[in-house]
PDB file of N, CA and C in Angstrom:
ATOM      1  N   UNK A   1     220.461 -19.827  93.892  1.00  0.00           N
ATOM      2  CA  UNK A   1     221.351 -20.730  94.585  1.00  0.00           C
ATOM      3  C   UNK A   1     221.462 -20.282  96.033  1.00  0.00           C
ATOM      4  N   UNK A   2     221.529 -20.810  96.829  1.00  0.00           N
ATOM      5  CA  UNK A   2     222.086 -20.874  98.177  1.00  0.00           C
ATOM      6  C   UNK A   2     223.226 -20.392  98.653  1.00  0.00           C
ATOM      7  N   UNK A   3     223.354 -19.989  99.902  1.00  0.00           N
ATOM      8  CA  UNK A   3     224.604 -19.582 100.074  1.00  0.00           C
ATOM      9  C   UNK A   3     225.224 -20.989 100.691  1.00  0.00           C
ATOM     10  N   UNK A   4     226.568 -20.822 100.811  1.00  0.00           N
ATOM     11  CA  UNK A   4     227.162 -21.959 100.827  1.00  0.00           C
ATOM     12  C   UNK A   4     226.947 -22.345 102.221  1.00  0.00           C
ATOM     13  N   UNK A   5     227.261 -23.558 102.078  1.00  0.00           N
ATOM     14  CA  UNK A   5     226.878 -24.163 103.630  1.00  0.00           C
ATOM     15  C   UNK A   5     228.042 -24.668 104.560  1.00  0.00           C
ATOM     16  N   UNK A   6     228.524 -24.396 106.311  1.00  0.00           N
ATOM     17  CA  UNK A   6     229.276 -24.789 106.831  1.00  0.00           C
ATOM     18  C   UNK A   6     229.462 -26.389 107.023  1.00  0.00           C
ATOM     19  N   UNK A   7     231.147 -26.148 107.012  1.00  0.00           N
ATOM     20  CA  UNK A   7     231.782 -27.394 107.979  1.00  0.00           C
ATOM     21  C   UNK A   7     231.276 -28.024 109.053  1.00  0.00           C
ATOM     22  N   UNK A   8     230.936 -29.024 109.672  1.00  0.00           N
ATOM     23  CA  UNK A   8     230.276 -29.343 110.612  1.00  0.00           C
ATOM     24  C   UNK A   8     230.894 -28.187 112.097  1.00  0.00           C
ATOM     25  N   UNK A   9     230.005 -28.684 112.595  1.00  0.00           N
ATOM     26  CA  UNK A   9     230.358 -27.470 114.048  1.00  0.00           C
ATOM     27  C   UNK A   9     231.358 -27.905 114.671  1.00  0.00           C
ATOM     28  N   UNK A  10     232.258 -27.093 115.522  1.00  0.00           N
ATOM     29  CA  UNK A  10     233.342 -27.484 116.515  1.00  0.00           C
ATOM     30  C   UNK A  10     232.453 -26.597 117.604  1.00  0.00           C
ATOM     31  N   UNK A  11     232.981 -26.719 118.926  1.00  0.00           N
ATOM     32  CA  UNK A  11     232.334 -26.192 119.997  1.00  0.00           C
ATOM     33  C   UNK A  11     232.967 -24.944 120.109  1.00  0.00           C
ATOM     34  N   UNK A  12     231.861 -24.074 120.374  1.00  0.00           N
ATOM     35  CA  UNK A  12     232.403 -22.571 120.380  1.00  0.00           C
ATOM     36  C   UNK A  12     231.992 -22.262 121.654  1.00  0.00           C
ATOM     37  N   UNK A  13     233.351 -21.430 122.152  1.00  0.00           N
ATOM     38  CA  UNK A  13     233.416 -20.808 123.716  1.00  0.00           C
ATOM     39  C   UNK A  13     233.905 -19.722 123.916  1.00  0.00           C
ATOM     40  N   UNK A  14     233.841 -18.774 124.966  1.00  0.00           N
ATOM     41  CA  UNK A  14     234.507 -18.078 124.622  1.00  0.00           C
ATOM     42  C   UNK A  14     235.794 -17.382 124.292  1.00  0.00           C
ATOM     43  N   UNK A  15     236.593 -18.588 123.744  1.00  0.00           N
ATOM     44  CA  UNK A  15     237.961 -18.613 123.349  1.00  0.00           C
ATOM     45  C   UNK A  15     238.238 -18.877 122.145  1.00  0.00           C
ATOM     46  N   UNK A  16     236.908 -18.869 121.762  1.00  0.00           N
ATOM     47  CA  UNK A  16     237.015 -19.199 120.123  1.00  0.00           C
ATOM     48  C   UNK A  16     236.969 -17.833 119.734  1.00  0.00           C
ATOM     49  N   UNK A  17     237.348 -18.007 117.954  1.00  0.00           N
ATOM     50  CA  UNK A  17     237.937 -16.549 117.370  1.00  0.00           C
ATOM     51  C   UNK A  17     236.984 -16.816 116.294  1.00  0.00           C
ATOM     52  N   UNK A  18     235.990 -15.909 116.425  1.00  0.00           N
ATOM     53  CA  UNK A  18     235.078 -16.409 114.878  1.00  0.00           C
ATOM     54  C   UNK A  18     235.665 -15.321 113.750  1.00  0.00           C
ATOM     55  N   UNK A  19     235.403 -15.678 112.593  1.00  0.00           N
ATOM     56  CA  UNK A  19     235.583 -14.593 111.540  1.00  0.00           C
ATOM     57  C   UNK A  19     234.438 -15.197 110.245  1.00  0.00           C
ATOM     58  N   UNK A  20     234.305 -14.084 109.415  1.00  0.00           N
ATOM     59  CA  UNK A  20     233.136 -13.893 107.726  1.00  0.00           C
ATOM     60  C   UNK A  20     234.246 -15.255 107.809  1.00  0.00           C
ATOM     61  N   UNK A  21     233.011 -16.437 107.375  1.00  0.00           N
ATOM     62  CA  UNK A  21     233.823 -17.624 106.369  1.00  0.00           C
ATOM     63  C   UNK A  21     234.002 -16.720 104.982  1.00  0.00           C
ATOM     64  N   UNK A  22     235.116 -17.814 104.591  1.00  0.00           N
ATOM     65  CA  UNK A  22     235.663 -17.338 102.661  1.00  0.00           C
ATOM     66  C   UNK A  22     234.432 -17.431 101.910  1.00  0.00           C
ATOM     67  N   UNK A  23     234.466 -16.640 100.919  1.00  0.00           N
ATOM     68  CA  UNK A  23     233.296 -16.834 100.360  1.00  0.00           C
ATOM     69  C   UNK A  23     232.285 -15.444 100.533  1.00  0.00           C
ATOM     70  N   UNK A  24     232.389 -14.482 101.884  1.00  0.00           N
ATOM     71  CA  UNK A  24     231.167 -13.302 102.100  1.00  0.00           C
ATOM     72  C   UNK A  24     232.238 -12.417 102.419  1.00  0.00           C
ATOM     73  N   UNK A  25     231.272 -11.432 102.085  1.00  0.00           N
ATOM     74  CA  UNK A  25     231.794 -10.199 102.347  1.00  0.00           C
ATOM     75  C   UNK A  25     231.196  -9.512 103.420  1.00  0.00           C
ATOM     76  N   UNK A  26     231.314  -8.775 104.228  1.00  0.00           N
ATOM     77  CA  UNK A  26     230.490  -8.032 105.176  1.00  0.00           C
ATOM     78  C   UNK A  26     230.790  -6.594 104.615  1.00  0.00           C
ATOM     79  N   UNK A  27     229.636  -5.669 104.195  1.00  0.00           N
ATOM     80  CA  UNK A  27     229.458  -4.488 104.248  1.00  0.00           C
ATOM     81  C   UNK A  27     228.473  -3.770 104.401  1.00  0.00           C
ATOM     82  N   UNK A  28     229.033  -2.154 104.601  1.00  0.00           N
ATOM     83  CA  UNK A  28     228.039  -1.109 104.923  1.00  0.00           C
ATOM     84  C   UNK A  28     227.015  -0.819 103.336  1.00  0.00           C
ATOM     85  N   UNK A  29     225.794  -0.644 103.737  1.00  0.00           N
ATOM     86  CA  UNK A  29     224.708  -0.506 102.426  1.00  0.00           C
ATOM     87  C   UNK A  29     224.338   0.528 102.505  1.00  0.00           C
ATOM     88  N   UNK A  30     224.785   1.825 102.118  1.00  0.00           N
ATOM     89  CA  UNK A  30     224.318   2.764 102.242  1.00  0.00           C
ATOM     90  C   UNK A  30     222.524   2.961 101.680  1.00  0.00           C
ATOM     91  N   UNK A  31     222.876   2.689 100.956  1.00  0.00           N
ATOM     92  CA  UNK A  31     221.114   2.556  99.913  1.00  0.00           C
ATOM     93  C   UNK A  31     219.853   1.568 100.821  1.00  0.00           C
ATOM     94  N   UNK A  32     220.673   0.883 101.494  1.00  0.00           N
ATOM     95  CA  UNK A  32     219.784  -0.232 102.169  1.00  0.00           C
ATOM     96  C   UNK A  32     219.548   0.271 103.570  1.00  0.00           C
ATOM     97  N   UNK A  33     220.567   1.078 104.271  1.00  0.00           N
ATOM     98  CA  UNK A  33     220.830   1.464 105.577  1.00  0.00           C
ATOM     99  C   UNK A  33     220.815   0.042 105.953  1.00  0.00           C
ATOM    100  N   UNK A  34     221.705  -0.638 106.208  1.00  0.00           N
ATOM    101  CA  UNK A  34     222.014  -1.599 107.172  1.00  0.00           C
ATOM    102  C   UNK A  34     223.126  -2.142 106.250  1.00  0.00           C
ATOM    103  N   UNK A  35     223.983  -3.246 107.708  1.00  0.00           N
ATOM    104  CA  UNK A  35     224.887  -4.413 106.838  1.00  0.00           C
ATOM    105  C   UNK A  35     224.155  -5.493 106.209  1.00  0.00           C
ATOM    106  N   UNK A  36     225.044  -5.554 104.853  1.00  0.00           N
ATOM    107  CA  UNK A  36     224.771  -6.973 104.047  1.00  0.00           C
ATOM    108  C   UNK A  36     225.993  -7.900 104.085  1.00  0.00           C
ATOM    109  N   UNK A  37     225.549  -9.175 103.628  1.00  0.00           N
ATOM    110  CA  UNK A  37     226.698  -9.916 103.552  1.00  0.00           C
ATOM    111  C   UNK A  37     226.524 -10.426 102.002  1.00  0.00           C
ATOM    112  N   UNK A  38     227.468  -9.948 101.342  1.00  0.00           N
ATOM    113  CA  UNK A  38     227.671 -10.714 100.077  1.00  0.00           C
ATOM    114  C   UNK A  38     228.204 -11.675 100.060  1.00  0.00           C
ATOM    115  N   UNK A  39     228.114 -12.659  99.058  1.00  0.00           N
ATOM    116  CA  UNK A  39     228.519 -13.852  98.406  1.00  0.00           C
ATOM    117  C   UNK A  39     228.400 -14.213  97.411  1.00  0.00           C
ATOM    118  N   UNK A  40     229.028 -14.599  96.180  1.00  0.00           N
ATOM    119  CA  UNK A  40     228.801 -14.937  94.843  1.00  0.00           C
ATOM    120  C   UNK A  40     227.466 -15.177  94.155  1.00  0.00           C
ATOM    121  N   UNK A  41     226.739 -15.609  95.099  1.00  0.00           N
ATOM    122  CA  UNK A  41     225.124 -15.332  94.290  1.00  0.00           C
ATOM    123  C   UNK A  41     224.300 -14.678  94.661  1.00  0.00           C
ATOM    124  N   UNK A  42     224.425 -14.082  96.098  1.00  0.00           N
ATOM    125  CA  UNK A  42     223.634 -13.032  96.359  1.00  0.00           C
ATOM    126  C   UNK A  42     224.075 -12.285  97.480  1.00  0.00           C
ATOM    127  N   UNK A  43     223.192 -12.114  98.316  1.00  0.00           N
ATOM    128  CA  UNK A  43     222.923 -10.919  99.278  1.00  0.00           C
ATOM    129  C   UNK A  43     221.887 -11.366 100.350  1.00  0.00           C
ATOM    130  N   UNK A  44     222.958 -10.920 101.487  1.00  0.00           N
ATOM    131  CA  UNK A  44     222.091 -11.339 102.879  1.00  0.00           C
ATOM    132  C   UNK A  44     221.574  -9.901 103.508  1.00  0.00           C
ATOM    133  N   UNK A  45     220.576  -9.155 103.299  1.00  0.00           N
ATOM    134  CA  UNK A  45     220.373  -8.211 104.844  1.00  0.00           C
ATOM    135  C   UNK A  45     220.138  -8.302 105.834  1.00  0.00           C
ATOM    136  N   UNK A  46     220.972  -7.520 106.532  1.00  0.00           N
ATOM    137  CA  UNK A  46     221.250  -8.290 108.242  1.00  0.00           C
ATOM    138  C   UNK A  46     221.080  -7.118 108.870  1.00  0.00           C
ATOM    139  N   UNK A  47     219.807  -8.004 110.304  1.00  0.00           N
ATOM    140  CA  UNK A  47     219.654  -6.391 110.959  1.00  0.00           C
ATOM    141  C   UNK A  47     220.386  -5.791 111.805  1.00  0.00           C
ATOM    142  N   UNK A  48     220.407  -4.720 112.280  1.00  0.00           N
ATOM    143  CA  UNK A  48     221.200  -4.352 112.962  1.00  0.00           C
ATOM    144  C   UNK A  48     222.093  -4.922 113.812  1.00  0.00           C
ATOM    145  N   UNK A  49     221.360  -5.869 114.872  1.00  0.00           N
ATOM    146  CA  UNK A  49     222.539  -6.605 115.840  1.00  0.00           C
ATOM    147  C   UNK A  49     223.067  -7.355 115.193  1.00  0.00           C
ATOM    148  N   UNK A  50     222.988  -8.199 114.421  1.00  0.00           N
ATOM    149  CA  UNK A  50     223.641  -9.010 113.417  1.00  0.00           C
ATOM    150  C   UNK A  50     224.831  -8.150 112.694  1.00  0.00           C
ATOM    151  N   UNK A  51     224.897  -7.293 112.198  1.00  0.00           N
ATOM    152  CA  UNK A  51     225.752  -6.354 111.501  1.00  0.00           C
ATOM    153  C   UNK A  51     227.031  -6.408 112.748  1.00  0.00           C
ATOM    154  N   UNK A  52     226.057  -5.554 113.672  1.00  0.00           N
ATOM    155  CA  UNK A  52     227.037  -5.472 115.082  1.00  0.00           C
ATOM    156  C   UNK A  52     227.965  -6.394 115.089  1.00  0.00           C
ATOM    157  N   UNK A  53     227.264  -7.407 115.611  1.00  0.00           N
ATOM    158  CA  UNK A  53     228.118  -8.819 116.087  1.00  0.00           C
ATOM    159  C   UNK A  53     228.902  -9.411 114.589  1.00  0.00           C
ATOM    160  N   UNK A  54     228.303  -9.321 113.555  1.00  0.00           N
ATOM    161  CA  UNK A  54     229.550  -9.771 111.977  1.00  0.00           C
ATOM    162  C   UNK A  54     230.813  -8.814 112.043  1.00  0.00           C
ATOM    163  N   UNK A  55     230.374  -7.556 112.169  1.00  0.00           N
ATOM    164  CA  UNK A  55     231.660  -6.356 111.860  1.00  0.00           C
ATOM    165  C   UNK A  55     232.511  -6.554 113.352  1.00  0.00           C
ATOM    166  N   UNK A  56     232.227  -7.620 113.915  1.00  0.00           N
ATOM    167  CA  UNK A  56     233.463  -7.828 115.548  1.00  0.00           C
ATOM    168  C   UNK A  56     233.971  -8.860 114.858  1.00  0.00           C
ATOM    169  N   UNK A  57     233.445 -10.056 113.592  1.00  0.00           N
ATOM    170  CA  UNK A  57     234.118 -10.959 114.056  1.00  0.00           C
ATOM    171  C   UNK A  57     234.965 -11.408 112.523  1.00  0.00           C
ATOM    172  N   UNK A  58     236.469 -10.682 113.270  1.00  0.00           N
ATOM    173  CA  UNK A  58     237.642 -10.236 112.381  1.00  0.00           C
ATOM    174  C   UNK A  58     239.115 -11.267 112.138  1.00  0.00           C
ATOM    175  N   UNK A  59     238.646 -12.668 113.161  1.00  0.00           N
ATOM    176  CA  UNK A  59     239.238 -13.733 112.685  1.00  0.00           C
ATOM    177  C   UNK A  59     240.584 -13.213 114.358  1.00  0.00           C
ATOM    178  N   UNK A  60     240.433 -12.343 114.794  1.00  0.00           N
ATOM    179  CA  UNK A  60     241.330 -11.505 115.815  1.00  0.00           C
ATOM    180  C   UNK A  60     240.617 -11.761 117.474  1.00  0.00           C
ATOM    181  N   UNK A  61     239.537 -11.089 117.194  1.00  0.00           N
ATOM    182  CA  UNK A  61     238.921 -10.839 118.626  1.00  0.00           C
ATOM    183  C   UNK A  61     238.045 -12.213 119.326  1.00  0.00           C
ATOM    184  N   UNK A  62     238.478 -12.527 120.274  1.00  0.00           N
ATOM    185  CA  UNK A  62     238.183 -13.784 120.298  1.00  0.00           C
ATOM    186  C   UNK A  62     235.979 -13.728 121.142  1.00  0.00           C
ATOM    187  N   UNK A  63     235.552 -14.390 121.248  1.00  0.00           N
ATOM    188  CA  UNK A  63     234.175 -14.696 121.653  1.00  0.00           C
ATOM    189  C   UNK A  63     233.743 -14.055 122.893  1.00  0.00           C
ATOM    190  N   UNK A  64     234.553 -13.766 123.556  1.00  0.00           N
ATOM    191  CA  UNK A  64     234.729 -13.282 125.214  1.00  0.00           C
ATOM    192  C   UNK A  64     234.792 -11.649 125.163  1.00  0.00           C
ATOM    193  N   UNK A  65     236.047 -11.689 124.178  1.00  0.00           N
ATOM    194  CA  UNK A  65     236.485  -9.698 123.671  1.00  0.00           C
ATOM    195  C   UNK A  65     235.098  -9.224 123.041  1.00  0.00           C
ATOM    196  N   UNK A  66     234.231 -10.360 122.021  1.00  0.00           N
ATOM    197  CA  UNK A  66     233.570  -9.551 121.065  1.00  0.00           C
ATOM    198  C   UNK A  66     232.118  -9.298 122.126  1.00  0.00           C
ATOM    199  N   UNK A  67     232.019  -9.984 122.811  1.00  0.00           N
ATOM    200  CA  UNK A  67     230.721  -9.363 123.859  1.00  0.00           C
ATOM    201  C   UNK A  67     230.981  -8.114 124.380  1.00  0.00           C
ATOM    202  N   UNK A  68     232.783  -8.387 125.254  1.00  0.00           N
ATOM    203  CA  UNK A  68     232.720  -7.274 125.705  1.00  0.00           C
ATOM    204  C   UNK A  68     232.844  -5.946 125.159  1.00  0.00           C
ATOM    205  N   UNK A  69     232.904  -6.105 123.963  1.00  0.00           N
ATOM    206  CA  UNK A  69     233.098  -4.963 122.735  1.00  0.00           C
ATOM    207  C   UNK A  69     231.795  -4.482 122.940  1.00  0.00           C
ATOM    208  N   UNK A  70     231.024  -5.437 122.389  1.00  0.00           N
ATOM    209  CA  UNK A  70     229.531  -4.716 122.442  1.00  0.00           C
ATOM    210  C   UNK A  70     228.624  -4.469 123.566  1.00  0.00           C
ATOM    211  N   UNK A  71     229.210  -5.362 124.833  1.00  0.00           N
ATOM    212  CA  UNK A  71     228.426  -4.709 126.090  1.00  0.00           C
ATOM    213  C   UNK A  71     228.711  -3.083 126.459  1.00  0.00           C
ATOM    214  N   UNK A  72     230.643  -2.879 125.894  1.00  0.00           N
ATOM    215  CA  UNK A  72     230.852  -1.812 126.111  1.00  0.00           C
ATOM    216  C   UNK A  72     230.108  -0.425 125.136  1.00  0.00           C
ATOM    217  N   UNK A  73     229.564  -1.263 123.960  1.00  0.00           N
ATOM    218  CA  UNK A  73     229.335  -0.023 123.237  1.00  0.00           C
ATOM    219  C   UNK A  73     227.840   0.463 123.100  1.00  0.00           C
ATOM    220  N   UNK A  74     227.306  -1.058 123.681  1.00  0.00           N
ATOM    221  CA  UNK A  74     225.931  -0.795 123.446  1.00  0.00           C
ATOM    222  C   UNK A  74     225.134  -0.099 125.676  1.00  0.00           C
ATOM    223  N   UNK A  75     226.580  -0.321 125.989  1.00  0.00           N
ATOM    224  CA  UNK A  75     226.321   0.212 127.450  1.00  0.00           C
ATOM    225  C   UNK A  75     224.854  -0.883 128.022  1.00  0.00           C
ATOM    226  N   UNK A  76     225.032  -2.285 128.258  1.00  0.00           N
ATOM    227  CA  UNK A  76     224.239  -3.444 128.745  1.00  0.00           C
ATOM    228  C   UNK A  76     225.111  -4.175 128.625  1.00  0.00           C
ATOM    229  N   UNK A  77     224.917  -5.259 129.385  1.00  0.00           N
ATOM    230  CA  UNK A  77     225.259  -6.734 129.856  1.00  0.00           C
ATOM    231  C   UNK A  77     224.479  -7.727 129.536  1.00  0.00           C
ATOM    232  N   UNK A  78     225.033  -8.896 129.954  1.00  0.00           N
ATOM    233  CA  UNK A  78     224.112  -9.712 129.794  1.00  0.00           C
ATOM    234  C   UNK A  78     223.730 -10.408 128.017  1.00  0.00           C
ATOM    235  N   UNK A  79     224.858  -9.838 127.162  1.00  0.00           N
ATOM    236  CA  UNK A  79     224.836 -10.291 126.292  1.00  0.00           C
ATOM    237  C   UNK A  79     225.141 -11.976 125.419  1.00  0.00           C
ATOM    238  N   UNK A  80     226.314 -12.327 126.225  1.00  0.00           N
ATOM    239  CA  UNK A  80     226.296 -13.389 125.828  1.00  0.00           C
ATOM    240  C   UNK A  80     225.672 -14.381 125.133  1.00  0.00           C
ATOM    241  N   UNK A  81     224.764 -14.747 125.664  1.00  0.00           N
ATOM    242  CA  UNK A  81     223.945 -15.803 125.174  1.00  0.00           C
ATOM    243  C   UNK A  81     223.249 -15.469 124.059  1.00  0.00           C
ATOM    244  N   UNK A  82     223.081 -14.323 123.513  1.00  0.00           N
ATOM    245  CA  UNK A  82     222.381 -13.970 122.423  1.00  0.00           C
ATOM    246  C   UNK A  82     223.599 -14.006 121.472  1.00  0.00           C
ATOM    247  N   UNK A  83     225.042 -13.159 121.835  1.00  0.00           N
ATOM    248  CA  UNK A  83     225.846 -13.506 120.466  1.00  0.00           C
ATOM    249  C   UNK A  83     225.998 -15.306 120.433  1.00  0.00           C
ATOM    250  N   UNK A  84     225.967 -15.686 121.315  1.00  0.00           N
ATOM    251  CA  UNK A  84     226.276 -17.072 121.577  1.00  0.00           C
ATOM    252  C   UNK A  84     225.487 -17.953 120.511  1.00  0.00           C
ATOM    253  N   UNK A  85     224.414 -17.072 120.739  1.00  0.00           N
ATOM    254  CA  UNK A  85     223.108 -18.052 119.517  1.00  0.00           C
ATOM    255  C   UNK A  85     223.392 -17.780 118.097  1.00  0.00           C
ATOM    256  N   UNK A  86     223.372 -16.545 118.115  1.00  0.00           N
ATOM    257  CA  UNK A  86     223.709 -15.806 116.787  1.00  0.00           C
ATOM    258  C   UNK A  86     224.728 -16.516 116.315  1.00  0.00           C
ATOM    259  N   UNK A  87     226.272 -16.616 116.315  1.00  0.00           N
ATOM    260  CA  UNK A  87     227.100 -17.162 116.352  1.00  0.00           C
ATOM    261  C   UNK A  87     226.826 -18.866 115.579  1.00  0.00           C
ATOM    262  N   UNK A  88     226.075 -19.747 116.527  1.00  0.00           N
ATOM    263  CA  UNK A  88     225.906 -20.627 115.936  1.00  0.00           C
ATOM    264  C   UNK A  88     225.023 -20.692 114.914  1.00  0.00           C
ATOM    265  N   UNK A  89     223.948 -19.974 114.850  1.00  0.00           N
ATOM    266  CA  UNK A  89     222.888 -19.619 113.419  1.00  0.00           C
ATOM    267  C   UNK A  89     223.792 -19.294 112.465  1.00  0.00           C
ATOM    268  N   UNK A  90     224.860 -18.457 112.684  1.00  0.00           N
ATOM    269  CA  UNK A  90     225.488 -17.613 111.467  1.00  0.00           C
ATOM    270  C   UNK A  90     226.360 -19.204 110.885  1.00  0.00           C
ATOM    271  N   UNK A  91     227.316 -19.405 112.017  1.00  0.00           N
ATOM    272  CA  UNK A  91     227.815 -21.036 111.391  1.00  0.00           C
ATOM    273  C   UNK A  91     227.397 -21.962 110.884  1.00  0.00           C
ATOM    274  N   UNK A  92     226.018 -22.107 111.041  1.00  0.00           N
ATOM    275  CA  UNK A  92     225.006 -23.357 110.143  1.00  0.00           C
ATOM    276  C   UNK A  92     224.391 -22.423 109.160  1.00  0.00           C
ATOM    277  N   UNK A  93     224.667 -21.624 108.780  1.00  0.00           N
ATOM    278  CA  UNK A  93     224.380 -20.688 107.546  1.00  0.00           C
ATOM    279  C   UNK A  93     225.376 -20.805 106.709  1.00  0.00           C
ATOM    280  N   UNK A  94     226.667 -20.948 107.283  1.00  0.00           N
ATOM    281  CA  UNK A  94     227.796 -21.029 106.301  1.00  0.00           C
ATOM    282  C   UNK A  94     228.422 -19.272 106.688  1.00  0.00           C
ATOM    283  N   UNK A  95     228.045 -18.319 107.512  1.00  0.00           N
ATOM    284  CA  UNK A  95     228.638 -16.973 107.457  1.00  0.00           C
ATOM    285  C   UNK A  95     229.762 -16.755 107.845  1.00  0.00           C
ATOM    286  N   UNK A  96     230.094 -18.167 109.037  1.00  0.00           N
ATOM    287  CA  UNK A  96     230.940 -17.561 109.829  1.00  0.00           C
ATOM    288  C   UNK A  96     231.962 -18.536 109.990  1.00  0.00           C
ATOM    289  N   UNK A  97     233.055 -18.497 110.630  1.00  0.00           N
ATOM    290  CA  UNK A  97     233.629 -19.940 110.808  1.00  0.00           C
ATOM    291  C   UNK A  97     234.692 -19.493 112.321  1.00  0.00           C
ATOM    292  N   UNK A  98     235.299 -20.570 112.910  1.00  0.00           N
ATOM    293  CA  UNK A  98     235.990 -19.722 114.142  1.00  0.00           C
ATOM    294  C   UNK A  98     236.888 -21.310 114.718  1.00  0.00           C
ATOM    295  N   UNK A  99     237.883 -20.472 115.331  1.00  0.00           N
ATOM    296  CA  UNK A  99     238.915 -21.722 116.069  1.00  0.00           C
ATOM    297  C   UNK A  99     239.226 -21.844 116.938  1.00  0.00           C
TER     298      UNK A  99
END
């Protein structure tokens, strides 16, 4: 089965607050070394930046904070547009959802 599929899109900026839609779990895989995302029928492995950018988005930190989270941690700029994409891939996946 599939993982479940999102709500149609609303426009995301950076004032939107994404968070794991209901339904996944985000965790650490020790056995796998990387984050997965569970969901009732299976299992997503997600690579590294993906992990990154899921474990920021806590339903709290809004689209603007979570770049600068990771520009600050990954020490580069210029991120945006890549969580920006990510972001909407993860929402037409059903991973993510935001307001």
């Amino acid at each position: 089965m599939n993982p479940p599929t999102a709500s149609p899109m609303t426009e995301l900026g950076d004032a939107s607050v994404p968070a794991v839609a209901a339904g996944f779990r985000l965790q650490w895989e020790e056995a796998q070394g990387n984050h997965v995302l569970l969901y009732p029928e299976g299992m997503v492995k997600l690579n590294r930046s993906a992990g990154e950018i899921l474990s920021r988005c806590d339903g709290v930190a809004s689209v603007a904070q979570l770049v600068s989270q990771l520009e600050a941690a990954f020490k580069v700029q210029g991120l945006r547009a890549d969580v920006i994409a990510f972001l909407r891939m993860a929402h037409t996946q059903g991973w993510v959802r935001w307001s």
